[in-house]
Protein backbone atom coordinates (compact mmCIF):
# COMPACT_ATOMS: atom_id res chain seq x y z
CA UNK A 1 133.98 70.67 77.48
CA UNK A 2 136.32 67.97 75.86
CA UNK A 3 139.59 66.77 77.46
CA UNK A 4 143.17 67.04 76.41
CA UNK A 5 145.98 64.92 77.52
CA UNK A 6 149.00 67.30 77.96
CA UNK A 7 151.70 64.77 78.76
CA UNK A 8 151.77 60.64 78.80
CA UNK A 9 154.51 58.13 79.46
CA UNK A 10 153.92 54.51 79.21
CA UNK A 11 156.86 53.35 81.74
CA UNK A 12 158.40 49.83 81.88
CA UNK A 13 155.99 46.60 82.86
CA UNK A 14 155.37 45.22 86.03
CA UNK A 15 156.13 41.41 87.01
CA UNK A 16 152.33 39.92 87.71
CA UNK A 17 152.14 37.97 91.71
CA UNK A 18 150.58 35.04 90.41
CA UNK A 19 152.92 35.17 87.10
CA UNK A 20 156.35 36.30 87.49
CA UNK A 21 158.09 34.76 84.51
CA UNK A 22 156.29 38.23 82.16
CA UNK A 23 154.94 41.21 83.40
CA UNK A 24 151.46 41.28 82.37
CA UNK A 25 150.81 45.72 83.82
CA UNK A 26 151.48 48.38 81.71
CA UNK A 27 152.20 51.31 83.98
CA UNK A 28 150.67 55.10 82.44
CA UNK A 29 150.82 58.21 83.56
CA UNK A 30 149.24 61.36 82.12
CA UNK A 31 148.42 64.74 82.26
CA UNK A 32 144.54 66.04 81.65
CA UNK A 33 143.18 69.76 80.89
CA UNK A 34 140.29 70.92 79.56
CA UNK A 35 140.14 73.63 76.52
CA UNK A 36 141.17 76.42 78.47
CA UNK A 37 144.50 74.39 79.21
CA UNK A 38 143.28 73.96 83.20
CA UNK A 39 144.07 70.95 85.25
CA UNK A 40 141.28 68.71 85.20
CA UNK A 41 140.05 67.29 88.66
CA UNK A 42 137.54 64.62 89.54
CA UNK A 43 136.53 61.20 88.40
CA UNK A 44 136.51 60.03 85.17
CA UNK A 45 135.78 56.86 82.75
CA UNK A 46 138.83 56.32 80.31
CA UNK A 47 138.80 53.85 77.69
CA UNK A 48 142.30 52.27 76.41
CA UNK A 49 142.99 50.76 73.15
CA UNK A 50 145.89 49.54 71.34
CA UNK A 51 146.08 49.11 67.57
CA UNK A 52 148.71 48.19 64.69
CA UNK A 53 148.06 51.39 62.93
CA UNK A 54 148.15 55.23 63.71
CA UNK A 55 145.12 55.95 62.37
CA UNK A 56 142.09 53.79 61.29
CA UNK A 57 141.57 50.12 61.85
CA UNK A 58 140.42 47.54 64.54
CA UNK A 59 141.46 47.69 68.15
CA UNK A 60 143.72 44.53 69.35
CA UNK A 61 143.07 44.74 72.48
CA UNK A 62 140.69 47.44 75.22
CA UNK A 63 140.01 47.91 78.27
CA UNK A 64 137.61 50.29 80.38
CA UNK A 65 138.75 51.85 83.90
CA UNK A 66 137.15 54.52 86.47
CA UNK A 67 140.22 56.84 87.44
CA UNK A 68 140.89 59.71 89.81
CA UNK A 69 142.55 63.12 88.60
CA UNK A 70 143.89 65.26 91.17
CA UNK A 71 145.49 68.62 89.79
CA UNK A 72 145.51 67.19 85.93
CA UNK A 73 147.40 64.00 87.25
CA UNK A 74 146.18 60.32 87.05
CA UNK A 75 147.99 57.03 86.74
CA UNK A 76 146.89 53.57 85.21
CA UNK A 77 148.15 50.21 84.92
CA UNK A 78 147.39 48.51 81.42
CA UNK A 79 146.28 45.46 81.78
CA UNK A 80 144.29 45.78 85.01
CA UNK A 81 140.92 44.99 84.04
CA UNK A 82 141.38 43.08 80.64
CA UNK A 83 144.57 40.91 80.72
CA UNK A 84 147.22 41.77 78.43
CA UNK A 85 148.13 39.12 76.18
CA UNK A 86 152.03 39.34 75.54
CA UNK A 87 151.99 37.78 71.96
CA UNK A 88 150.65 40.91 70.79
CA UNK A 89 154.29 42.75 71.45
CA UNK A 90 155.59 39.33 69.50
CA UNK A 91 153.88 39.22 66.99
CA UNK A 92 153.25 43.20 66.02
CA UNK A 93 156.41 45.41 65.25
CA UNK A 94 154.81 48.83 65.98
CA UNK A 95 151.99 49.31 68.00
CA UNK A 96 149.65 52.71 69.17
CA UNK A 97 147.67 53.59 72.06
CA UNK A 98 144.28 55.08 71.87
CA UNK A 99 142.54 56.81 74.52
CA UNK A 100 139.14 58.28 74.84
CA UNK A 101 138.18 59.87 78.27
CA UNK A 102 133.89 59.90 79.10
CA UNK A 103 132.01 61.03 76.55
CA UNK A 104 134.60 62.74 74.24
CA UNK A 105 136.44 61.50 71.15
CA UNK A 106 138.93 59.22 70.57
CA UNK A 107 142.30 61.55 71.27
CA UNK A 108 145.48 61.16 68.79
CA UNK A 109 147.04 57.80 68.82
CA UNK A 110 150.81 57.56 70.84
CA UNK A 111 152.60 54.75 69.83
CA UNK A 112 154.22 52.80 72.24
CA UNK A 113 157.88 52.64 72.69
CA UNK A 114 160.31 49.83 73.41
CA UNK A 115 159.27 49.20 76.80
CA UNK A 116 156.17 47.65 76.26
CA UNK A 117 157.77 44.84 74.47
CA UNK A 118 160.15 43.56 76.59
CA UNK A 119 157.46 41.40 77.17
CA UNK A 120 158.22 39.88 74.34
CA UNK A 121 161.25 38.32 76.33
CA UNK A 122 159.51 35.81 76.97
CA UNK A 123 159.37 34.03 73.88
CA UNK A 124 163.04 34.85 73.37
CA UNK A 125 163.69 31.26 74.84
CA UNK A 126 166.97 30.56 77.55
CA UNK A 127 170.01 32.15 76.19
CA UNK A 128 173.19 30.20 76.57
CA UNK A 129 175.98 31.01 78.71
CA UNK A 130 179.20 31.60 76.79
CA UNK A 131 181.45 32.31 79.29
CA UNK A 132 182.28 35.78 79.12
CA UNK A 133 182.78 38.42 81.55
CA UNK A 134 182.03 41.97 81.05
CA UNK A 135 185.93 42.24 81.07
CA UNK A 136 186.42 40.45 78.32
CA UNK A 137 184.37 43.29 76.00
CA UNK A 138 186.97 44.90 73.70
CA UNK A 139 186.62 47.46 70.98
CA UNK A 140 185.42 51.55 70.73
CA UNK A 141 181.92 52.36 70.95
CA UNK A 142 180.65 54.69 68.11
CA UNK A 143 179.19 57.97 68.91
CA UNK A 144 177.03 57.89 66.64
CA UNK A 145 175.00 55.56 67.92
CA UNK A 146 174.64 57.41 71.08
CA UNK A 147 172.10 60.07 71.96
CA UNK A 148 173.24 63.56 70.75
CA UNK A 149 176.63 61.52 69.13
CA UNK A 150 178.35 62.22 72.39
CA UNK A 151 180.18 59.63 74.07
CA UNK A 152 179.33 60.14 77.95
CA UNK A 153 181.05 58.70 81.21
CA UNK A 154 179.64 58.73 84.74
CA UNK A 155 178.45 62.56 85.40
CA UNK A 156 178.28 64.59 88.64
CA UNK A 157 177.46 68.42 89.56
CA UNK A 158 180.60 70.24 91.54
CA UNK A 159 180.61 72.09 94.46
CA UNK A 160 176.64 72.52 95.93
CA UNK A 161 175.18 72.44 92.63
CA UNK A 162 172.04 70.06 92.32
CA UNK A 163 170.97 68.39 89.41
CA UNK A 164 167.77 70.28 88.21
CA UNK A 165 167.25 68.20 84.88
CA UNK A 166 168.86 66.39 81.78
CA UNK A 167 169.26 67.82 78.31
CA UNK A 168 168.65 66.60 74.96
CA UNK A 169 172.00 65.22 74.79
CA UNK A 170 171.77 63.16 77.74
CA UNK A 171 173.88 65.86 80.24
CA UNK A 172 173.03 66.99 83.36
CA UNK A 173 171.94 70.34 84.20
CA UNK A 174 173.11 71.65 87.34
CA UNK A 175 172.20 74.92 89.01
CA UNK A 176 173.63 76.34 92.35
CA UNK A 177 171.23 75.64 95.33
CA UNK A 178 169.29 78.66 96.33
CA UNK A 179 169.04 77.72 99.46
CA UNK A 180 165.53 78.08 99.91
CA UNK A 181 164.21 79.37 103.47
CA UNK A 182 160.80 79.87 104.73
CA UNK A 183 159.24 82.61 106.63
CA UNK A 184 156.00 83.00 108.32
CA UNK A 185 153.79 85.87 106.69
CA UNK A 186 151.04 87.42 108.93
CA UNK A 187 148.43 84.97 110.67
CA UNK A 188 150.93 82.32 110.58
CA UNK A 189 153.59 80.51 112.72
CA UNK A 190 156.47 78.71 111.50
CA UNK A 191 157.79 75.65 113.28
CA UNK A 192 160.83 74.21 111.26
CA UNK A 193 159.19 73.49 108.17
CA UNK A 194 155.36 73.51 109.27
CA UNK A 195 153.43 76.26 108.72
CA UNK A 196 150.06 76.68 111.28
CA UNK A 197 147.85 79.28 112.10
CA UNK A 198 148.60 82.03 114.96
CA UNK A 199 145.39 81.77 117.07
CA UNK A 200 146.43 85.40 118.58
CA UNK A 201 145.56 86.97 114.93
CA UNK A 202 143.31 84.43 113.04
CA UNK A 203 139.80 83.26 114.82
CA UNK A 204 139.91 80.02 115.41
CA UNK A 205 136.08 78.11 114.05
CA UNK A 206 133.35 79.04 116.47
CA UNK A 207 131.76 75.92 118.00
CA UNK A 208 131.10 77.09 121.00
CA UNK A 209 127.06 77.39 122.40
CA UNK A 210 125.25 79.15 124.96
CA UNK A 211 121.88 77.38 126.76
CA UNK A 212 118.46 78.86 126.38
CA UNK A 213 118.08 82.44 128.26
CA UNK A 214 121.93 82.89 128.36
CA UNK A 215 123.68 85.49 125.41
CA UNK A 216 127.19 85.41 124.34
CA UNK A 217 129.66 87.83 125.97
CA UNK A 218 132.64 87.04 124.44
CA UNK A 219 134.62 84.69 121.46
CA UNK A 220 137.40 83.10 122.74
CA UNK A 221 141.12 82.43 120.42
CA UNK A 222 139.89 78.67 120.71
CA UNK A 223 136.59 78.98 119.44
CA UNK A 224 134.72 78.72 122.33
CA UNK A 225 132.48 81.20 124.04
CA UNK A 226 131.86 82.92 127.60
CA UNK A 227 128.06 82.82 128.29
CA UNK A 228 126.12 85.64 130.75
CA UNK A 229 122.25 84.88 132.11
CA UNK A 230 120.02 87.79 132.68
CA UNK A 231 118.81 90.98 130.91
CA UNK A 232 115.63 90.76 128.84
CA UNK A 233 114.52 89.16 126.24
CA UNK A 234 113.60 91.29 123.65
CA UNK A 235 114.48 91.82 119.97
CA UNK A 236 115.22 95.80 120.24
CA UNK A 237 118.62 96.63 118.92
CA UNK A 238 118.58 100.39 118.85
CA UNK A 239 116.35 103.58 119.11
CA UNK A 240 116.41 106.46 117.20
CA UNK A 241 115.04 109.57 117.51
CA UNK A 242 112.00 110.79 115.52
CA UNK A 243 110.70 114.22 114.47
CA UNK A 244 110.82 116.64 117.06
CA UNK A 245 113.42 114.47 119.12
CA UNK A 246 117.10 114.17 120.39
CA UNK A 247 119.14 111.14 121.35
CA UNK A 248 118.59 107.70 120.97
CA UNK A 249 121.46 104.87 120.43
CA UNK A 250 122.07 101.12 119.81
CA UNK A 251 123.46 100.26 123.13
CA UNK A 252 124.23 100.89 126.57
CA UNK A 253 121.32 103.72 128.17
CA UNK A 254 119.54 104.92 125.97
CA UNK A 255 117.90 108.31 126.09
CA UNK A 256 115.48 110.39 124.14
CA UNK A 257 115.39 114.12 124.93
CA UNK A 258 112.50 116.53 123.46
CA UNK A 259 114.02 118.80 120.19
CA UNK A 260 113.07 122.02 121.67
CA UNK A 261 114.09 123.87 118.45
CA UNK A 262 111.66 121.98 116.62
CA UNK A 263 108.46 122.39 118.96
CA UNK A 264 109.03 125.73 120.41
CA UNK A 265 107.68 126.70 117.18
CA UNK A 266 104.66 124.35 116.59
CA UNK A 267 103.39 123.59 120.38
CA UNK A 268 102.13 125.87 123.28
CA UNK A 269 104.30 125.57 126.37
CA UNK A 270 101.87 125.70 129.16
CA UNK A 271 102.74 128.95 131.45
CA UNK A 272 105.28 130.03 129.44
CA UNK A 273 105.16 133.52 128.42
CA UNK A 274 104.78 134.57 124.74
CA UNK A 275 104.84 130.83 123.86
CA UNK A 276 101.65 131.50 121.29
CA UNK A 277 102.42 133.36 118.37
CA UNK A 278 100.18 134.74 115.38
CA UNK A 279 101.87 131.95 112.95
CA UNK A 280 100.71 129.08 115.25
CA UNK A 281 96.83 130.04 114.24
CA UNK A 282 95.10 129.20 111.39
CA UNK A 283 92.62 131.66 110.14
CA UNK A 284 89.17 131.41 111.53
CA UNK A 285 90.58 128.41 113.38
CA UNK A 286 89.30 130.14 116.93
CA UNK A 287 85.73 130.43 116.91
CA UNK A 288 83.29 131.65 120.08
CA UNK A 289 83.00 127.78 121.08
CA UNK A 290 87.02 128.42 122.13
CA UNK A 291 86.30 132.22 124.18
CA UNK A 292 86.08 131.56 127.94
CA UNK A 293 83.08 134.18 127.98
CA UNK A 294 83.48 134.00 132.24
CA UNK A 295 86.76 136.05 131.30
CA UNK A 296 86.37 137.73 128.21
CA UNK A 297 83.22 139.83 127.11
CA UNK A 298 81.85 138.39 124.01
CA UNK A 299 80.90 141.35 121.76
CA UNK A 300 77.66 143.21 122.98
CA UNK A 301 75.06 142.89 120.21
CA UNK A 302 71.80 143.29 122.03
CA UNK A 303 69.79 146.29 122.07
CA UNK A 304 66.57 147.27 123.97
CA UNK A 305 63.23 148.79 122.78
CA UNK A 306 61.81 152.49 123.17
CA UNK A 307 61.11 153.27 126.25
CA UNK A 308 63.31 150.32 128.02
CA UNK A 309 67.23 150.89 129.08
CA UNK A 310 69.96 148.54 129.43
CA UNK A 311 70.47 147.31 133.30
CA UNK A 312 73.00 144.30 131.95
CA UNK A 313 74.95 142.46 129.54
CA UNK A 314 75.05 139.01 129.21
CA UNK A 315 78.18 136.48 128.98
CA UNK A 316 76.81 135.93 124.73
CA UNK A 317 76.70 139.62 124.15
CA UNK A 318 72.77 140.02 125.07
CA UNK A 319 71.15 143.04 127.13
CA UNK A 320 68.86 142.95 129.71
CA UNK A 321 66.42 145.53 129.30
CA UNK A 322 63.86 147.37 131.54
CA UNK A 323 61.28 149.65 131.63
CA UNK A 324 61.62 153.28 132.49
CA UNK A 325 59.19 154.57 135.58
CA UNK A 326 58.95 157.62 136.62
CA UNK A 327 58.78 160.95 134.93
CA UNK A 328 60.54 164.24 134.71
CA UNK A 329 63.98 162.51 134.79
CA UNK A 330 67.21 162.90 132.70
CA UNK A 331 69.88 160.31 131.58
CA UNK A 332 73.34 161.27 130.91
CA UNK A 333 76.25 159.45 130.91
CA UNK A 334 79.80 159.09 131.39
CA UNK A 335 82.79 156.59 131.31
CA UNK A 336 86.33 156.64 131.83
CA UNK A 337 89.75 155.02 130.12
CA UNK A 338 93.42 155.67 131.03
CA UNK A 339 95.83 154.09 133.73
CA UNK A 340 95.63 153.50 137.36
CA UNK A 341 94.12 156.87 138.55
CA UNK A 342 90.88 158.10 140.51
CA UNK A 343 88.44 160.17 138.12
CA UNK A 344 85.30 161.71 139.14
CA UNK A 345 82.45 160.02 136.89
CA UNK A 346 79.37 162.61 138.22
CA UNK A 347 79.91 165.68 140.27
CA UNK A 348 76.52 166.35 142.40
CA UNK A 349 78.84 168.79 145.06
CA UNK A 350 75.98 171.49 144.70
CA UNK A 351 72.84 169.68 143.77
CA UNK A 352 72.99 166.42 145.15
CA UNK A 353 75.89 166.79 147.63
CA UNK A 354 77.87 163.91 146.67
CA UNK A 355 80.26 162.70 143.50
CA UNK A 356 80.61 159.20 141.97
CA UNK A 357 84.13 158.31 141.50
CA UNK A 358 86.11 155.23 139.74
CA UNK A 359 89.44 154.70 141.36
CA UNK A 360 91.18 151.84 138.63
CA UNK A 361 94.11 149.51 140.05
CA UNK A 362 96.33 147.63 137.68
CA UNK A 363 97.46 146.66 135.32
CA UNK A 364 96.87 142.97 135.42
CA UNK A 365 94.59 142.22 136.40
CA UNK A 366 92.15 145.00 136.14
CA UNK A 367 89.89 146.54 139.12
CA UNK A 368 87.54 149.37 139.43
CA UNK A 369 86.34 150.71 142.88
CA UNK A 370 83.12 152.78 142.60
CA UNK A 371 82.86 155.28 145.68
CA UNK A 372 79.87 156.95 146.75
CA UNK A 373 81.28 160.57 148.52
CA UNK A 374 79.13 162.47 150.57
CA UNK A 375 80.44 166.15 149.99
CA UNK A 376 77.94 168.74 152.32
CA UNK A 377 75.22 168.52 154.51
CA UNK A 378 72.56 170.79 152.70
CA UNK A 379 70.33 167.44 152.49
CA UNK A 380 69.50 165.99 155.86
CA UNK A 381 68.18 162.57 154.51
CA UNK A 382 70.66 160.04 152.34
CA UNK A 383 70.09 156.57 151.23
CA UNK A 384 72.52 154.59 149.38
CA UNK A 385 71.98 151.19 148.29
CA UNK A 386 74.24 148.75 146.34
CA UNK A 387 71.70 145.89 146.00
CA UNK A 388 73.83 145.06 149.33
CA UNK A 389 74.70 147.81 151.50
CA UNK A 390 72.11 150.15 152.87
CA UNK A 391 73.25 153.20 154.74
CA UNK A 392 71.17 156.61 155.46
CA UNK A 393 70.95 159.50 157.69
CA UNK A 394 73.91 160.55 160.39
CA UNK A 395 75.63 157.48 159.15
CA UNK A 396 76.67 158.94 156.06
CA UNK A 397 78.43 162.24 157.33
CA UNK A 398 80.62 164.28 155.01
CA UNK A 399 83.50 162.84 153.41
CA UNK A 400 82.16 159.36 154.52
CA UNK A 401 82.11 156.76 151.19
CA UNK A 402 80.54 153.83 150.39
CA UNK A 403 82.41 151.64 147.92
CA UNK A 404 82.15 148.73 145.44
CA UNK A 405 84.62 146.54 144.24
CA UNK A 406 84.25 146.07 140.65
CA UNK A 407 86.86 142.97 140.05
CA UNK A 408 87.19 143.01 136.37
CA UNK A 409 84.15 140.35 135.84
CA UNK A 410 82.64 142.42 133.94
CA UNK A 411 79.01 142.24 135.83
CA UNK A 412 77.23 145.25 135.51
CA UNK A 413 76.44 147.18 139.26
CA UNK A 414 73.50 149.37 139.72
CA UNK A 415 73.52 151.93 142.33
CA UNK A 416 70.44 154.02 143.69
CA UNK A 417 71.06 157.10 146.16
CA UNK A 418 68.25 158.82 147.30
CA UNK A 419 68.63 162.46 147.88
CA UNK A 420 66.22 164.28 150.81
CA UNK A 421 62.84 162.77 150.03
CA UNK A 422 61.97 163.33 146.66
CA UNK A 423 65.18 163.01 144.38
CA UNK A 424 66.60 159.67 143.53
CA UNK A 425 69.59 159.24 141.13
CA UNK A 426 70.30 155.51 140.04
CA UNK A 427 73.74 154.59 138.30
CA UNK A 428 74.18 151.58 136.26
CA UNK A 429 77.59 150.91 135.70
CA UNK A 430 79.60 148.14 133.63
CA UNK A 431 83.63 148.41 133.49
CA UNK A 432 86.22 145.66 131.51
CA UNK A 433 89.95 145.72 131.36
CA UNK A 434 90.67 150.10 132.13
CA UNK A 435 87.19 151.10 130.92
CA UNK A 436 84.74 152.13 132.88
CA UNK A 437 81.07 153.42 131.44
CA UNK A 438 78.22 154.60 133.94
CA UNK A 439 74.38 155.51 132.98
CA UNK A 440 72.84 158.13 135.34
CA UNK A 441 69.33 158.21 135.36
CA UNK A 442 67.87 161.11 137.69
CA UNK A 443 64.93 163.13 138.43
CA UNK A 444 62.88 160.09 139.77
């Protein structure tokens, strides 16, 4: 991006140290921007030039510097690296500066005023002295000869106007004093007029450290810090909660809570009533791997030959089968279902002298009690026999029972009562939940 100079002024010359009859420094002072008109700012190489013509010919005289620009402002002294020689403002009438800043063109010529050449003074020789005071000046000066063909005297602004520039016509320009005052805006503090920052609003730069195993607690206004030891040493900096979960945080205790909204629908709650709905199973999900068969029956599929009966049913839904003995028997059968009650299963009041009852108890859980009642006394001679209990003659008077607890384990019980000394009736019985089914088999 090439450089512009937006203002130069080539000011009067400077007396040399080791040469003080001539000045041998040019002073300069300029203004650089770049296209976009902003202030240029950094280090630059400017080369200076001076020729006898505006445009075209052969530098009389060049030097190269290395200069500084702050904001678009940079100053030079001519002269400072190749000496100027003074003839040149002698022996040339009009002369122009060139100057061409790193690697851009040559800029527009600016030809130098009158002050360069009062270097030429010293050629002028030593000018007499005639004698004459200032005093002894006579005559009008002519106007016209003036800047702006004004005539002008010693000036002054009234009252507490300030001077705030000159005009084209060489007057002041005065403007009242506006009294400027300063006030401090927010994050500052105003001491006459210093402006610094108010450490109560702005942080000052942290440069405060903590040692190893120690955290910061707090910043303080003057940038340092207030160290604590202890707590662990981990890299968690908050927990949330996750499907089917409440709680959770990013500081102080932190607490996760189960989102019983979300698995009351999805999860068994063990002992809780009603907690396993139809929607929770898949189809054909529960197989007979998942029955316990020691509490529920698992469907009775076994069967027994001709000439065999069922005396018991397996856990897997088997029979056990046996042979009938005997001859000139019957087999009936009969079985009960309904609420807690007692029901009378066989009635032998008139052949047999006894009934078989099923008392049930429940609901939950389910019990049958099988009782043996002894009704009359037209048989002399009784056995019972539960596979446990034997009892027979006198022992068994009327309205005496034998029972058998039947606690909804759904074993099968066989009973065998013997009736005087040639008629035997044997009961196989098998009850679940409020069912209860007996086989009689008599006539033995």
């Amino acid at each position: 991006m090439n450089k512009h100079l937006a203002a130069i002024a080539v000011l009067g010359l400077l007396a040399s140290p080791a040469r003080a009859a001539a000045p041998e420094l040019i002073p300069l002072q300029g203004v650089l921007t770049d296209d976009t008109g902003t202030p240029v700012d950094g280090s630059i190489t400017v080369v200076f030039s001076i020729y006898t013509t505006e445009i075209g010919g052969t530098a009389v005289w060049s030097e190269t510097q290395d200069l500084y620009v702050e904001n678009g402002f940079f100053t030079a002294y001519l002269g400072d690296v190749t000496a100027l020689d003074l003839t040149l403002f002698r022996d040339n009438g009009n002369l122009w500066l060139g100057v061409q800043i790193d690697a851009d063109s040559e800029m527009t010529r600016s030809y130098l005023g009158s002050n360069p050449f009062a270097g030429y003074a010293e050629y002028c020789g030593t000018v007499p002295d005639h004698g004459h005071d200032f005093s002894d000046l006579t005559g009008t000066v002519d106007p016209g000869m003036l800047p702006g063909g004004a005539l002008l005297g010693p000036q002054a602004c009234t009252g507490t106007n300030k001077v705030s520039g000159v005009d084209t016509a060489g007057t002041l320009v005065c403007n009242a004093d506006e009294g400027t005052s300063y006030s401090a805006g927010t994050g500052l503090i105003l001491g006459g007029t210093t402006f610094s920052a108010n450490t109560s609003y702005l942080q000052r730069r942290v440069t405060g450290t903590c040692t190893s195993g120690a955290a910061i607690a707090a910043i303080n206004g003057d940038g340092t810090v207030t160290c604590v030891t202890g707590g662990g040493t981990g890299d968690i900096t908050g927990v949330t909660a996750g499907t089917g979960l409440t709680g959770g945080g990013i500081s102080g205790t932190v607490t996760l809570n189960l989102d019983t909204a979300y698995t009351d629908g999805r999860y068994v709650n063990t002992g809780e009533a009603s907690s396993v709905t139809s929607s929770m199973i898949v189809n054909n999900s529960i197989t007979s791997t998942d029955v316990d068969s020691s509490s529920v029956q698992v469907r009775v599929t076994g069967t027994c030959p001709a000439g065999n009966y069922v005396y018991g049913i397996t856990s897997t839904g088997g029979v056990n089968c046996r042979a009938e003995s005997g001859g000139g028997g019957s087999v009936s059968s009969s079985w009960r279902a309904g609420s807690a009650s007692t029901v009378i299963l066989f009635d032998h009041t008139t052949d047999g002298g006894f009934t078989l009852e099923d008392e049930l108890t429940g609901p939950s859980p389910w019990q049958h009690t099988l009782r043996i009642r002894r009704t009359d006394t037209q048989f002399n001679y009784h056995h019972f026999w539960d596979g446990t209990t034997r009892l027979s003659g006198a022992t068994w008077t009327i309205g005496a029972e034998v029972s058998y607890t039947y606690d909804y384990d759904y074993r099968p019980v066989e009973l065998d009562i013997t009736i005087g000394h040639n008629e035997r009736y044997t009961y196989r019985c098998q009850g679940w939940a409020n069912v209860m089914s007996c086989l009689e088999i008599n006539g033995y």
